[in-house]
Protein backbone atom coordinates (compact mmCIF):
# COMPACT_ATOMS: atom_id res chain seq x y z
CA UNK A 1 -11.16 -9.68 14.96
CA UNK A 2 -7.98 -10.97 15.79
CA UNK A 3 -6.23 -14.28 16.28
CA UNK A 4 -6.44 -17.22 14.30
CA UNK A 5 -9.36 -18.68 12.37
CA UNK A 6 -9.61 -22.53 11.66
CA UNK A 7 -11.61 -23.70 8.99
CA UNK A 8 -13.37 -27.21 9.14
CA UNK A 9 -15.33 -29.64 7.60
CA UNK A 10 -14.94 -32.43 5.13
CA UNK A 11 -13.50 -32.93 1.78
CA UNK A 12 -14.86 -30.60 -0.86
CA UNK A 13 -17.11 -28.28 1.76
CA UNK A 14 -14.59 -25.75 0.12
CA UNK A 15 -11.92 -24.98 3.19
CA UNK A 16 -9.09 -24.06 0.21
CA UNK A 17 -11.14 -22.35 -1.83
CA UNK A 18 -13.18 -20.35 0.87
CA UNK A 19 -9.92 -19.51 3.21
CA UNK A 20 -7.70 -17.32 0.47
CA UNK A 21 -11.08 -15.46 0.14
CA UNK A 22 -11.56 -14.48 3.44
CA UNK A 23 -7.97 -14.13 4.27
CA UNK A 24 -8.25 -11.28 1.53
CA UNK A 25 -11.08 -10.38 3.19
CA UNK A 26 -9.79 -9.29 6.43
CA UNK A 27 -6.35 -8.71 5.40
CA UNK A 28 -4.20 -11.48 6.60
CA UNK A 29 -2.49 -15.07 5.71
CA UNK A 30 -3.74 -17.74 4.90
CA UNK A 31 -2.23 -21.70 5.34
CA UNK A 32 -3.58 -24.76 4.14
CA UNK A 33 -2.48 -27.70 6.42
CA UNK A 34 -2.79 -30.57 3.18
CA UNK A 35 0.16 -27.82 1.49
CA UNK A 36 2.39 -27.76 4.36
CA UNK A 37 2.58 -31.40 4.40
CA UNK A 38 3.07 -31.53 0.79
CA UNK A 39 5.85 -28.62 0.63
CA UNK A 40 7.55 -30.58 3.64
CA UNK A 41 7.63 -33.98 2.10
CA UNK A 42 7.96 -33.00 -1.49
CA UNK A 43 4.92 -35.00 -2.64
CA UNK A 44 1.14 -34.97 -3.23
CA UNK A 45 -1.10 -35.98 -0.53
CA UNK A 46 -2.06 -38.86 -2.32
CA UNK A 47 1.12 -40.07 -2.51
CA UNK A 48 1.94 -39.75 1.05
CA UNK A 49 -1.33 -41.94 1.44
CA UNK A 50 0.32 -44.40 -0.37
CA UNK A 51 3.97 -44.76 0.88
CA UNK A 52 3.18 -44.23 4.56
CA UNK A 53 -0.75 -44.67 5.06
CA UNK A 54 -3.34 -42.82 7.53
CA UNK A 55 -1.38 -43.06 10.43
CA UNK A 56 1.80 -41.96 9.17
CA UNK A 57 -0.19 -39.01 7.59
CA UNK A 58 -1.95 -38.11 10.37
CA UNK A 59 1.63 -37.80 11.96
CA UNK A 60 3.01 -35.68 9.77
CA UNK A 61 -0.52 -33.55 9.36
CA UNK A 62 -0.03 -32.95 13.26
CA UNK A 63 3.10 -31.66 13.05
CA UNK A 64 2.04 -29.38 10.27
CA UNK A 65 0.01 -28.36 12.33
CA UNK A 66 1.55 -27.24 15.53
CA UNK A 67 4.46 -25.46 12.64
CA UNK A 68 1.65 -23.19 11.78
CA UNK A 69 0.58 -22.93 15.07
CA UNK A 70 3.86 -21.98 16.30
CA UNK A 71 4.60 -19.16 14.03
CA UNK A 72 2.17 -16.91 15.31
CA UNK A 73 0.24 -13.82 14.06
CA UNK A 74 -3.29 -13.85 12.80
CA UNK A 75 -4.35 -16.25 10.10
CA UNK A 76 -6.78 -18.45 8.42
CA UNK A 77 -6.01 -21.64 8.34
CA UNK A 78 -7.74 -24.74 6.06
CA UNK A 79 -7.40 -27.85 8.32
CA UNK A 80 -7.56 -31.17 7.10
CA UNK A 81 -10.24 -33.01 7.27
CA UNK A 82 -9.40 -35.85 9.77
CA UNK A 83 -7.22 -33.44 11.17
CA UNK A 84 -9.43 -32.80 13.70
CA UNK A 85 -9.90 -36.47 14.93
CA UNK A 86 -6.58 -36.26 17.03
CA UNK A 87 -6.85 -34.85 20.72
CA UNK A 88 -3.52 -32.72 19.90
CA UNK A 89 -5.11 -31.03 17.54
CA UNK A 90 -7.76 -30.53 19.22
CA UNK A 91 -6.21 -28.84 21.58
CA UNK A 92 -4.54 -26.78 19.00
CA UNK A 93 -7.74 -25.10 17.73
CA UNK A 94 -8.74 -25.16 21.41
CA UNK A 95 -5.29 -22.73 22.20
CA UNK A 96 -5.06 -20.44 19.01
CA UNK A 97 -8.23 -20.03 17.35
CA UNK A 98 -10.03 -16.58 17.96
CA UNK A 99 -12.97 -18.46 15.59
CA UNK A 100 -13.35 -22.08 14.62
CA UNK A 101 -15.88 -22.05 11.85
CA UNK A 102 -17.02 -25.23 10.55
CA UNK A 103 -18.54 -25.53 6.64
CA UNK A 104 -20.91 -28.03 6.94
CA UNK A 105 -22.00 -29.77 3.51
CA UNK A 106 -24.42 -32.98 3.13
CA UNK A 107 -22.75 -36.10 2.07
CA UNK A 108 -24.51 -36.08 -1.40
CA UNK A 109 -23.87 -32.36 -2.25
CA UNK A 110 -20.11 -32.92 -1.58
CA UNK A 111 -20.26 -36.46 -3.59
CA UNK A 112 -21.19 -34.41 -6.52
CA UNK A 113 -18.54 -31.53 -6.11
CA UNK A 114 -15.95 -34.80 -5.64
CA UNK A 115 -16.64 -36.67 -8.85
CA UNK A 116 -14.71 -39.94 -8.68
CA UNK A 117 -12.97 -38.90 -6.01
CA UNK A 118 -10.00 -40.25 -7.64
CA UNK A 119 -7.11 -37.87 -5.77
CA UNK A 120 -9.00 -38.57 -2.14
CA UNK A 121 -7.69 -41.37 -0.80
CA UNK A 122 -10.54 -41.93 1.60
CA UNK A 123 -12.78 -41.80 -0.93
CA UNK A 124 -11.20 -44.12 -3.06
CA UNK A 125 -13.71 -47.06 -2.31
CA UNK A 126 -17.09 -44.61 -3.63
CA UNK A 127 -16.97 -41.13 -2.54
CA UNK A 128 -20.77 -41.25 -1.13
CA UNK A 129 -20.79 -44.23 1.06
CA UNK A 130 -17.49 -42.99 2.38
CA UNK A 131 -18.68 -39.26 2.94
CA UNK A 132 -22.04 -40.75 4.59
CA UNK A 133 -18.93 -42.76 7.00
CA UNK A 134 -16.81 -39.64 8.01
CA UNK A 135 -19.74 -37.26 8.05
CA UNK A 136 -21.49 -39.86 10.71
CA UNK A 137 -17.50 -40.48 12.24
CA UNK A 138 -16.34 -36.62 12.38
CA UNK A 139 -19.79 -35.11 12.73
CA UNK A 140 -20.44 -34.74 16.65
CA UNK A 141 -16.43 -33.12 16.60
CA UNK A 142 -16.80 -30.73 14.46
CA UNK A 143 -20.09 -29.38 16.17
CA UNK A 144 -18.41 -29.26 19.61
CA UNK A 145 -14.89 -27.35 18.20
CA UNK A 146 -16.94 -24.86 16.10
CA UNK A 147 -17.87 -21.68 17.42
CA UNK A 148 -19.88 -20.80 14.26
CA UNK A 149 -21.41 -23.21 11.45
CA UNK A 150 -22.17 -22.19 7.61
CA UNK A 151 -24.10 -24.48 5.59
CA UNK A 152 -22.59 -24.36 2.49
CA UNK A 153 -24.43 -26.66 0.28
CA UNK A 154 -26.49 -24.56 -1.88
CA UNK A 155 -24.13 -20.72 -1.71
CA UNK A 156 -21.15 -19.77 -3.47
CA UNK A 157 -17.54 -19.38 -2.24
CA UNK A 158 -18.39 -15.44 -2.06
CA UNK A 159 -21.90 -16.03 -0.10
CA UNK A 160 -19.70 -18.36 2.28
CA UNK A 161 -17.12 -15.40 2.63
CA UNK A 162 -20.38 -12.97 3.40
CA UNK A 163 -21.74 -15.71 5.41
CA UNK A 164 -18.53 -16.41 7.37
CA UNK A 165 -17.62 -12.21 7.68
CA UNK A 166 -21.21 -11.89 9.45
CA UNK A 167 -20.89 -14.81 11.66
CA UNK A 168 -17.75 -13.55 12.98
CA UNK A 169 -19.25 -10.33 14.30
CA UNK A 170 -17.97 -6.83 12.33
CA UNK A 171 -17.73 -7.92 9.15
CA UNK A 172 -14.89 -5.77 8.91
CA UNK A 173 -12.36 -5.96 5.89
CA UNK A 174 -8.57 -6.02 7.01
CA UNK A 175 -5.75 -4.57 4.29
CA UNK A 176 -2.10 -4.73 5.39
CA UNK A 177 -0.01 -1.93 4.71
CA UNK A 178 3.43 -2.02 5.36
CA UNK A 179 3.69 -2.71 9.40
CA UNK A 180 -0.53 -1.82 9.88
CA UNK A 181 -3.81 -1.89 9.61
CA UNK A 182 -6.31 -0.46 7.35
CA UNK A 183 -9.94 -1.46 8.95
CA UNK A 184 -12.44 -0.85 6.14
CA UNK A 185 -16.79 -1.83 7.00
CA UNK A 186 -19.08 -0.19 8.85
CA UNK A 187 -18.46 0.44 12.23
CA UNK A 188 -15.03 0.30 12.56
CA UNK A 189 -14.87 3.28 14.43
CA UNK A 190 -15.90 0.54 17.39
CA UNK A 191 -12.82 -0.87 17.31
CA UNK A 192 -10.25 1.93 16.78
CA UNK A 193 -9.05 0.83 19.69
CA UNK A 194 -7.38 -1.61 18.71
CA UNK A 195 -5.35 0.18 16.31
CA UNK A 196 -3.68 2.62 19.35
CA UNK A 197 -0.14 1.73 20.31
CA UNK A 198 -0.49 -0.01 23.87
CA UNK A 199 2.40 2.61 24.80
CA UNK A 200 -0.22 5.35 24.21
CA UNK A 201 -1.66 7.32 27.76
CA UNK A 202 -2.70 10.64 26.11
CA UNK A 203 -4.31 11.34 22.66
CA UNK A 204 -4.62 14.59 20.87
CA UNK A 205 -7.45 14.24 18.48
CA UNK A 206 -6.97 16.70 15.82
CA UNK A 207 -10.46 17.37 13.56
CA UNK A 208 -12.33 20.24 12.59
CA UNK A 209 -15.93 21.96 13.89
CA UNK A 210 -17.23 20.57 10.75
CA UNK A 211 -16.71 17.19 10.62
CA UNK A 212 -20.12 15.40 12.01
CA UNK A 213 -18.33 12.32 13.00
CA UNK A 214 -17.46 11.23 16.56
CA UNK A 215 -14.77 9.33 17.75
CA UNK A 216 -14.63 7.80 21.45
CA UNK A 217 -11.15 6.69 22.32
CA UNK A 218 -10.23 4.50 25.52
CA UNK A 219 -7.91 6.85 26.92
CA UNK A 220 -7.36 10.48 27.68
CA UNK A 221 -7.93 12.89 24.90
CA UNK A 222 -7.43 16.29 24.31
CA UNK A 223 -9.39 17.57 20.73
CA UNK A 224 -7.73 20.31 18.53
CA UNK A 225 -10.16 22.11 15.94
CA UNK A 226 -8.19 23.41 12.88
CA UNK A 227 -9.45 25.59 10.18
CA UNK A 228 -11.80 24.04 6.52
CA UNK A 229 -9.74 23.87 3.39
CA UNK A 230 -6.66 24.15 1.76
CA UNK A 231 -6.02 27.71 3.89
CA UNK A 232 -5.52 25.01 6.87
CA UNK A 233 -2.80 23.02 5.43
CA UNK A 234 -0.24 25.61 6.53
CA UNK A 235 2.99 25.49 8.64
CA UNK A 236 1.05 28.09 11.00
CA UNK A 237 -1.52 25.58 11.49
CA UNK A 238 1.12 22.82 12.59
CA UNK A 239 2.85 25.57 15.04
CA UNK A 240 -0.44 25.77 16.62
CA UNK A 241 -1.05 21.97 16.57
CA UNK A 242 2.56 20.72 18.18
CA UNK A 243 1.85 23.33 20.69
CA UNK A 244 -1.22 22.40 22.07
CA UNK A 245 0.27 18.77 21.80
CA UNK A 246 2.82 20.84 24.65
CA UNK A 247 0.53 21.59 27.11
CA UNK A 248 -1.63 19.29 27.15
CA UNK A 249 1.52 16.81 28.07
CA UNK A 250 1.52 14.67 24.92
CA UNK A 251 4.83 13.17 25.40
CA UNK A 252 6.61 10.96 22.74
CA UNK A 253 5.07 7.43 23.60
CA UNK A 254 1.20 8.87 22.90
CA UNK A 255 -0.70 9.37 20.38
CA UNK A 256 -2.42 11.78 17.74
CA UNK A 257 -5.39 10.57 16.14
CA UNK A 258 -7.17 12.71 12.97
CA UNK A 259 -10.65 12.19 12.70
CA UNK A 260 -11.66 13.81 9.34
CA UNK A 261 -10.78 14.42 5.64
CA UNK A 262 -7.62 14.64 3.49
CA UNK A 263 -7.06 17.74 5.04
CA UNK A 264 -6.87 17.30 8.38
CA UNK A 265 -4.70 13.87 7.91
CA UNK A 266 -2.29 15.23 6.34
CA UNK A 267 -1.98 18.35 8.39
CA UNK A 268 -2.12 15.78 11.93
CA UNK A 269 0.31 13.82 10.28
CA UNK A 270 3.02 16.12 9.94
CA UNK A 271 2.37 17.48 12.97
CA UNK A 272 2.73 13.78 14.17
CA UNK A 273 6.04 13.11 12.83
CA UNK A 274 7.81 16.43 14.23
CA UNK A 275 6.59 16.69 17.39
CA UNK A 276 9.32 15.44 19.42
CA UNK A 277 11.02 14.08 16.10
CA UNK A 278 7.55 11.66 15.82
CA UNK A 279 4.77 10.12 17.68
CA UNK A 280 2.44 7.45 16.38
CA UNK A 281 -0.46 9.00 14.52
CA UNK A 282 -3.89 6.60 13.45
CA UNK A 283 -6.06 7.79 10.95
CA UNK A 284 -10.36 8.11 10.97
CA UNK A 285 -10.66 9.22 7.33
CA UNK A 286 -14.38 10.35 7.23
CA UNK A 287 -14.64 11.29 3.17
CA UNK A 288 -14.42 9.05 0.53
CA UNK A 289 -11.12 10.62 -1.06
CA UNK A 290 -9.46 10.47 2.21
CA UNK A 291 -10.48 6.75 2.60
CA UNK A 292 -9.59 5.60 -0.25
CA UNK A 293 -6.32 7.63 -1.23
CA UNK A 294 -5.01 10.48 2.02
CA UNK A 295 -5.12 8.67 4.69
CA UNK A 296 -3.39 5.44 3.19
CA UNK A 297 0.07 5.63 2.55
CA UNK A 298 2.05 7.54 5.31
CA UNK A 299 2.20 10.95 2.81
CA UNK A 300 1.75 13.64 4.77
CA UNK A 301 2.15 17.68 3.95
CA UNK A 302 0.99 21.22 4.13
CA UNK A 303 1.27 23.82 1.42
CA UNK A 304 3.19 27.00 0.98
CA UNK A 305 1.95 30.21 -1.30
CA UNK A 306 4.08 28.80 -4.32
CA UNK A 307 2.31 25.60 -4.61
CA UNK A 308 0.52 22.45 -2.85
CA UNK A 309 2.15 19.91 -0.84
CA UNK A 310 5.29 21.80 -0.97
CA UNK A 311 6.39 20.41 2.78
CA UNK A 312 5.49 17.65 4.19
CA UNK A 313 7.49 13.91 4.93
CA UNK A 314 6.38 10.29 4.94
CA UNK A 315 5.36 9.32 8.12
CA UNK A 316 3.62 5.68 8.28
CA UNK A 317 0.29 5.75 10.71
CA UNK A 318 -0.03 3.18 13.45
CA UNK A 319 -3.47 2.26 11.70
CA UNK A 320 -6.21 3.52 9.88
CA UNK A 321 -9.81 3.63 10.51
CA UNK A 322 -12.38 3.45 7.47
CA UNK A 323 -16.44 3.57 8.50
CA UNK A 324 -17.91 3.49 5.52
CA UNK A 325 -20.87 4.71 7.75
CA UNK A 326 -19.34 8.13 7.71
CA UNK A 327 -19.97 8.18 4.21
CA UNK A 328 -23.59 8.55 5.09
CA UNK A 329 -23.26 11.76 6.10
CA UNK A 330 -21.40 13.27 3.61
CA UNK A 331 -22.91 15.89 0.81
CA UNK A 332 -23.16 14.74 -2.90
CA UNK A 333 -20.29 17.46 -3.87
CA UNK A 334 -17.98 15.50 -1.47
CA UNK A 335 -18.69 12.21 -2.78
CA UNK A 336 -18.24 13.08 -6.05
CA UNK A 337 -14.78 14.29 -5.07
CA UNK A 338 -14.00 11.12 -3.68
CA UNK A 339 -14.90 9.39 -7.15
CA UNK A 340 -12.42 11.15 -8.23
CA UNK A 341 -9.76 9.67 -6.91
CA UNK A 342 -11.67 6.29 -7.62
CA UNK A 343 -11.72 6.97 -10.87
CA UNK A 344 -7.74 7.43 -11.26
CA UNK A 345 -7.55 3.78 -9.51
CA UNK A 346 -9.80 2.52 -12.02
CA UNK A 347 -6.41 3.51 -14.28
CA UNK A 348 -3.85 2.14 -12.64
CA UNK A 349 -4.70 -1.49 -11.62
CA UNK A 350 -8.76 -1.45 -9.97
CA UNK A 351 -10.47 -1.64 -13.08
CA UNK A 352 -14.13 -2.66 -11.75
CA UNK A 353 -15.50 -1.33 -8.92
CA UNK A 354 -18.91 -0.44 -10.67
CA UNK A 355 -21.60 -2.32 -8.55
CA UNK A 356 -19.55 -3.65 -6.02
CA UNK A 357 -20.47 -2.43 -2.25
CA UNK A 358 -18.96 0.64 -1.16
CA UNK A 359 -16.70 -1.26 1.48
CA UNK A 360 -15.27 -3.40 -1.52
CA UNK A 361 -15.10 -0.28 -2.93
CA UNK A 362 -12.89 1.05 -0.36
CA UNK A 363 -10.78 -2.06 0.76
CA UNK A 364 -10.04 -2.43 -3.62
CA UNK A 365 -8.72 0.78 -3.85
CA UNK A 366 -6.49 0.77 -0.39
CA UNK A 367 -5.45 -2.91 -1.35
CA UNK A 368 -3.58 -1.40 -4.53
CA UNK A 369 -1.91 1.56 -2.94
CA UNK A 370 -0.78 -0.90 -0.42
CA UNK A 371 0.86 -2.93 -2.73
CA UNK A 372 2.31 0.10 -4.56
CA UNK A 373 3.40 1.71 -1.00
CA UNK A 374 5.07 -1.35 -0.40
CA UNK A 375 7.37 -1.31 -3.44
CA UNK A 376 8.19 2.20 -2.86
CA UNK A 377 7.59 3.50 0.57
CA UNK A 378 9.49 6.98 -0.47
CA UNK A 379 7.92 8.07 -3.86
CA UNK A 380 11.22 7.23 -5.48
CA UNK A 381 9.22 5.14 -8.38
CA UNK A 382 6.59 3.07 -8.96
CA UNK A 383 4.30 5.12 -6.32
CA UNK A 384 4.46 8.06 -8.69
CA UNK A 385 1.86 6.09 -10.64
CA UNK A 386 -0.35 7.57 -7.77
CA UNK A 387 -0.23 10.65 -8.68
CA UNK A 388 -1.75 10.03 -11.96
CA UNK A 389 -4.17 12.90 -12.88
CA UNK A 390 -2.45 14.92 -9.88
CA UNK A 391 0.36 17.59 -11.73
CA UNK A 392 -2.48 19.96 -13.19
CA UNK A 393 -5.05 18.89 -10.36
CA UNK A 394 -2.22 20.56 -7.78
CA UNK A 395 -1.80 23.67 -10.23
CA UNK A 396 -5.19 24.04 -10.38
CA UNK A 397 -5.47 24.00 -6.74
CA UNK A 398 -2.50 26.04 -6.19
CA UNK A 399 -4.11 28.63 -8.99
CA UNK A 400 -7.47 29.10 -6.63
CA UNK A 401 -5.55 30.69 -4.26
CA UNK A 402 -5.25 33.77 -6.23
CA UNK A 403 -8.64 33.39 -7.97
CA UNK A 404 -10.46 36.43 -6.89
CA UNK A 405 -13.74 34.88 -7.40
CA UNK A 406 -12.59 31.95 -5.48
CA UNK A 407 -13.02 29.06 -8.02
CA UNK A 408 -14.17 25.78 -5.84
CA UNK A 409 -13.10 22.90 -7.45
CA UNK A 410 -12.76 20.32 -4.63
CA UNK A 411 -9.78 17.86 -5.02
CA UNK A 412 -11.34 14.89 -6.59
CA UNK A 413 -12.77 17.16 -9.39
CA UNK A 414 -9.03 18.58 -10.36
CA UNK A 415 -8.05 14.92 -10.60
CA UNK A 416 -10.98 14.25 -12.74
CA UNK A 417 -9.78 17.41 -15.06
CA UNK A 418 -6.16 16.46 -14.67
CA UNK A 419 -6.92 13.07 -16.27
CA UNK A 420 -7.99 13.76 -18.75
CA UNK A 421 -5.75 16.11 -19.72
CA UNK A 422 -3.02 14.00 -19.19
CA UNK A 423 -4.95 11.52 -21.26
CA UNK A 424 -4.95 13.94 -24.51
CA UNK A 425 -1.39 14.89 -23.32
CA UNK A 426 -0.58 11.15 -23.98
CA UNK A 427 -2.36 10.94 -26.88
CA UNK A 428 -0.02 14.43 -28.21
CA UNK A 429 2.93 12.65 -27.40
CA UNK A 430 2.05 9.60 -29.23
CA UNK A 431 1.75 6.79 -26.14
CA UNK A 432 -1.84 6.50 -26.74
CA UNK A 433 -4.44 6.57 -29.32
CA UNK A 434 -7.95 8.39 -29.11
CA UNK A 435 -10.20 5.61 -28.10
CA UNK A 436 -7.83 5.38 -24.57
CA UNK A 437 -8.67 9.50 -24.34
CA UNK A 438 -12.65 9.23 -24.91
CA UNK A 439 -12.25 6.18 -22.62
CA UNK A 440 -10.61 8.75 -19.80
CA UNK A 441 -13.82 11.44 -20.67
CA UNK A 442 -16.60 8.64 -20.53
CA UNK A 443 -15.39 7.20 -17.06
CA UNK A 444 -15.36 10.68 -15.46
CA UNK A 445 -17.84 11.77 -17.24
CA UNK A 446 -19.78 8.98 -15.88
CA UNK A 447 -18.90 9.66 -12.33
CA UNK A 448 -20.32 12.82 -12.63
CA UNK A 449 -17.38 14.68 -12.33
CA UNK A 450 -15.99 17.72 -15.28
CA UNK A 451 -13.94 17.05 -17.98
CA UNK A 452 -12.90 20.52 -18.74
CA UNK A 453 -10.82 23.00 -17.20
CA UNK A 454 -12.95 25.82 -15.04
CA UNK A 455 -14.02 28.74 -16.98
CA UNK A 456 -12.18 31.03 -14.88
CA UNK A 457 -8.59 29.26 -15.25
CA UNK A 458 -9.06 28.43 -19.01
CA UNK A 459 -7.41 31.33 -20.39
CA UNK A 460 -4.60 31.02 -18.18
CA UNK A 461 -2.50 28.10 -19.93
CA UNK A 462 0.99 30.11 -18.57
CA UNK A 463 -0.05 30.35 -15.25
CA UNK A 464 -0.60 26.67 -15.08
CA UNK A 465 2.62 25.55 -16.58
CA UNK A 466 4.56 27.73 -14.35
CA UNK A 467 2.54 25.88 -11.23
CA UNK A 468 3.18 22.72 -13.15
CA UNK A 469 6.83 23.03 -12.93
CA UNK A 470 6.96 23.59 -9.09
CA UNK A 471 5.32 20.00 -8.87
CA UNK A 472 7.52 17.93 -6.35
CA UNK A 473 7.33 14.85 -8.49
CA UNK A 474 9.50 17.56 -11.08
CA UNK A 475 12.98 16.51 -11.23
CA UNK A 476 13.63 17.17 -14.82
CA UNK A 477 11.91 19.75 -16.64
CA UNK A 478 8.25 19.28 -16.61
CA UNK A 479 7.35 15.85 -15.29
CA UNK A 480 4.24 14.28 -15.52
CA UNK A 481 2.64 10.54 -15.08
CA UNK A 482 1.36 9.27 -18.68
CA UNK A 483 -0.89 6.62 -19.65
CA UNK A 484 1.16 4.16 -22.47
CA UNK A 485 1.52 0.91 -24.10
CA UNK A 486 3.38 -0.24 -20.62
CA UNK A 487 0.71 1.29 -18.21
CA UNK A 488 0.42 4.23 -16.51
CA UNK A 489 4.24 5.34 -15.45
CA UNK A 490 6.58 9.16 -15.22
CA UNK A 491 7.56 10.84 -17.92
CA UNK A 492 10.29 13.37 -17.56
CA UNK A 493 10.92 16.58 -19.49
CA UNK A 494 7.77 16.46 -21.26
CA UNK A 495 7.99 19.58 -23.68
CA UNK A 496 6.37 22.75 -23.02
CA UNK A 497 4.72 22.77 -26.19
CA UNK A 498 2.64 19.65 -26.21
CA UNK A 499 1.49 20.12 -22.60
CA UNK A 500 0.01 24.13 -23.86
CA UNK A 501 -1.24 21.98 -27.06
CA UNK A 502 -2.58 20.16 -24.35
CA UNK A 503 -4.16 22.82 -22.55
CA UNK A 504 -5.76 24.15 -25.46
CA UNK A 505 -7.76 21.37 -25.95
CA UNK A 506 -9.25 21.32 -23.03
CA UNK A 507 -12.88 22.83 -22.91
CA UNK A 508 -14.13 25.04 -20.27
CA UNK A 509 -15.95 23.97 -17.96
C-alpha cells in the first residue's frame, strides 16, 4: 500500500490514538493536523479557539494541511474533525490519499469517551447535543470522502488497527530500514514488485533446488541454483554466481533477487555488491532466522576454512520481502532454528513476543535491528549487541567442518548454546548474578532449543577458543558481547581462563 492515508471522523472516534498505531503498523509517519497547528502557533487548540475563533482556525487548519500535504512520502495522517467541511480540503484528500478511512462512532459512545468535553471547544455547550449536531452536519461528507468505514464504537484501538490493516487490502506490516522496505504479512511475495528498483530490466534470482517457495517477478529473470549449507557460502560459489550474472547480461542498473534462507542471502548479497562494484539486491527470506535476523541489515558474507563469515561487506538491499506464509512450509528443525535467533532478541530489547502472531513476531524483531542498523550501519558499536550469543555459535559452526561425524547443529541452535554460555560467562566475570543465567536456560529451554554444548565438541574447549579468537568482532584479545547491569554490550579481552571456566560448565548435549 502506498501513498497517503487520511483518517476521519469526529472528536474522540480515536484518529490520534489509532494513527501512531497503524503508522507502526505499516512502517511509516504519522501527522496529526490539530499538532501542526499547535507547533505552528505555539498554543493549544483551545486557545486558538479562543483568540481567533472557528474561522480563523479553520484557516490555519487548512494550511496545515496542504504543509503536510506538500511534503510528500507516504503517511498517515489524523485530520481534524471539521477539517473536512472545507472544499480545499476536500480536494486535498481527493489528490493524496491512497485510502481515506473514516472511524465512525455514535454520538453517545463518543459523549462518554469525551466526559465534559471541557478542552473541545465545540463541545463546550454539552458534548451530546453537540455530537448529535456535527454527526447530523459532517455525516453525509465523511461517507462520500471515505473509501473504507470502521465502526469503532464497541473495539479497541488494536481491533481498529486489525480492522483498518484488513480493510486496506494486504494487511501487510511496513518497517523502515535505513533507505527501504521490510514487507512483513502473508503474501507479500504479491507485491515484491514493488520493492525492484524501476531502473531494473534483468533479474538474476539466486535460490537453491530446495527451497519450495516461488517467486514471480515482473521482468526478465534468469534463476541460479547454489549448493545447501554452510559448504555454499564460499568465494567459489560467488565466482560462479557473478559469472552467470555475465552472460546472462545483468548489467549494473538490474537486479539480483535471493529467494531463500540465511544462506543464500548472504551469499547473493555479496555477489550483489561486487559485481560490477554493486547492483541492487532485494531479499525473499523464506526461514524464520533469515526473516527475522539475515536478511535485515545489509550484512552480507561467505566463509573461509579458518572460520565463518570471514569475507563478506555491508551492502544495504533495495527491500526485503517477508511471507510469513513461507513459514508454512518449513520443517520443525528449521523453525526451531529460527527461535533461536528470536530468542537472542528477546535479550536485547523484544522482550515479549510469546503469543503474539507470527507476523508481529517478525515485524518486532526486524523493527529493533532497524533501529540498531540505523545507529551503526558498519558494526562499529552498538550493532555488536547483535551478535549476542554469536562468538561460540560461529566456532561451533566453524568446528563442524572438521567433525568427522558431521555434527548438525543448525544456526539458531549454536545461538541458543552460545547464550547461554555467554550468560554463565557473565555470571564468571561478575556482570550478572545466577537468576539472569537460569533465566537465559529457561527461555531456550522453552523454545525447545539445547542448552549444552554437542557431545561431540564438548571435550574440545581449545579448539573452540582458538575459533573464538578468529571472530571478526575480535579486536582485542578475545572479545565477546556480555549481558550486565547496563544491558547487553562488547567486552574486550575477556581472559582465557574464565571463558574455559566457562566452557566447562557447559553440559553436553
Amino acid at each position: 500500500m502506498t501513498g497517503t492515508i487520511f483518517l476521519i471522523g469526529l472528536s474522540g472516534s480515536g484518529k490520534s490514538t489509532v494513527g501512531p498505531m497503524l503508522a507502526e503498523r505499516l512502517g511509516r509517519g504519522f501527522v496529526d493536523t490539530d499538532d501542526e497547528v499547535e507547533r505552528a502557533m505555539g498554543h493549544t487548540v483551545a486557545h486558538i479557539f479562543a483568540t481567533k475563533g472557528e474561522l480563523g482556525f479553520r484557516s490555519l487548519e487548512r494550511a496545515a494541511l496542504a504543509r503536510i500535504a506538500a511534503r510528500g512520502g507516504d503517511l498517515v495522517i489524523a485530520v481534524g474533525g471539521g477539517a473536512v467541511l472545507a472544499a480545499s480540503n476536500q480536494e486535498i484528500l481527493r489528490a493524496f490519499a491512497a485510502r481515506t478511512v473514516w472511524l465512525r462512532a455514535s454520538p453517545d459512545v463518543l459523549a462518554a469517551r469525551l466526559g465534559d468535553g471541557a478542552d473541545r471547544p465545540l463541545l463546550a455547550d454539552g458534548p451530546l447535543a453537540a455530537l448529535e449536531r456535527l454527526d447530523a452536519e459532517r455525516r453525509d461528507i465523511y461517507d462520500k470522502l471515505a473509501d473504507m468505514t470502521v465502526d469503532v464504537d464497541m473495539i479497541s484501538p488494536d481491533e481498529v488497527v486489525d480492522e483498518v490493516l484488513a480493510a486496506l487490502g494486504d494487511g501487510l506490516i511496513r518497517v523502515p530500514v535505513l533507505s527501504y522496505t521490510v514487507l512483513v504479512g502473508r503474501g507479500a511475495t504479491e507485491r515484491v514488485g514493488e520493492l525492484l528498483p524501476t531502473s531494473a530490466r534483468r533479474a538474476a534470482l539466486v535460490t537453491q533446488k530446495t527451497v519450495p517457495w516461488r517467486v514471480d517477478l515482473p521482468i526478465e529473470t534468469a534463476r541460479f541454483d547454489i549448493g545447501d549449507g554452510e559448504e555454499a557460502k564460499s568465494l567459489a560459489t560467488v565466482e560462479r554466481l557473478c559469472r552467470g550474472f555475465a552472460e546472462a547480461g545483468l548489467t549494473r542498473t538490474d537486479v539480483v533477487v535471493s529467494v531463500g534462507g540465511g544462506v543464500v542471502s548472504d551469499v547473493a548479497g555479496f555477489a550483489a555488491s561486487v559485481y560490477h562494484r554493486g547492483v541492487a539486491v532485494v531479499h525473499v527470506p523464506t526461514t524464520l532466522l533469515a526473516q527475522v535476523d539475515a536478511a535485515i541489515g545489509g550484512k552480507t558474507g561467505v566463509n573461509l576454512p579458518e572460520g565463518k563469515n570471514l569475507v563478506g561487506t555491508f551492502w544495504q538491499p533495495a527491500g526485503v520481502c517477508c511471507d510469513t506464509a513461507a513459514l508454512d512450509l518449513l520443517p520443525e528443525e528449521e523453525l526451531r532454528s529460527g527461535r533461536g535467533e528470536m530468542v537472542k532478541y528477546a535479550f536485547i530489547g523484544v522482550p515479549d513476543l510469546a503469543g503474539l502472531p507470527i507476523e508481529e513476531q517478525v515485524a518486532r524483531c526486524v523493527a529493533l535491528k532497524a533501529s540498531v542498523v540505523a545507529d551503526d550501519e558498519r558494526e562499529s558499536g552498538r550493532r555488536m549487541i547483535l551478535n549476542y550469543g554469536h562468538t561460540l555459535a560461529h566456532a561451533l559452526e566453524a568446528a563442524q567442518f572438521h567433525q568427522p561425524d558431521r555434527v548438525r547443529l543448525r544456526h539458531g541452535e549454536a545461538v541458543a548454546v552460545g547464550l547461554v554460555f555467554a550468560s554463565r560467562l557473565a555470571r564468571l566475570l561478575g556482570r550478572i548474578g545466577e537468576a539472569r543465567v537460569r533465566e537465559h536456560v529457561e527461555l531456550v529451554a522453552a523454545a525447545g532449543l539445547p542448552t549444552g554444548l554437542p557431545a561431540a565438541l564438548a571435550p574440545q574447549p581449545k579448539r573452540l577458543v582458538e575459533l573464538m579468537r578468529r571472530d571478526k568482532k575480535a579486536t582485542a584479545g578475545l572479545t565477546f558481547v556480555l549481558d550486565g547491569a547496563e544491558g547487553v554490550e562488547p567486552v574486550y579481552d575477556v581472559p582465557e581462563g574464565a571463558v574455559f571456566a566457562a566452557l566447562a560448565e557447559m553440559e553436553a548435549s
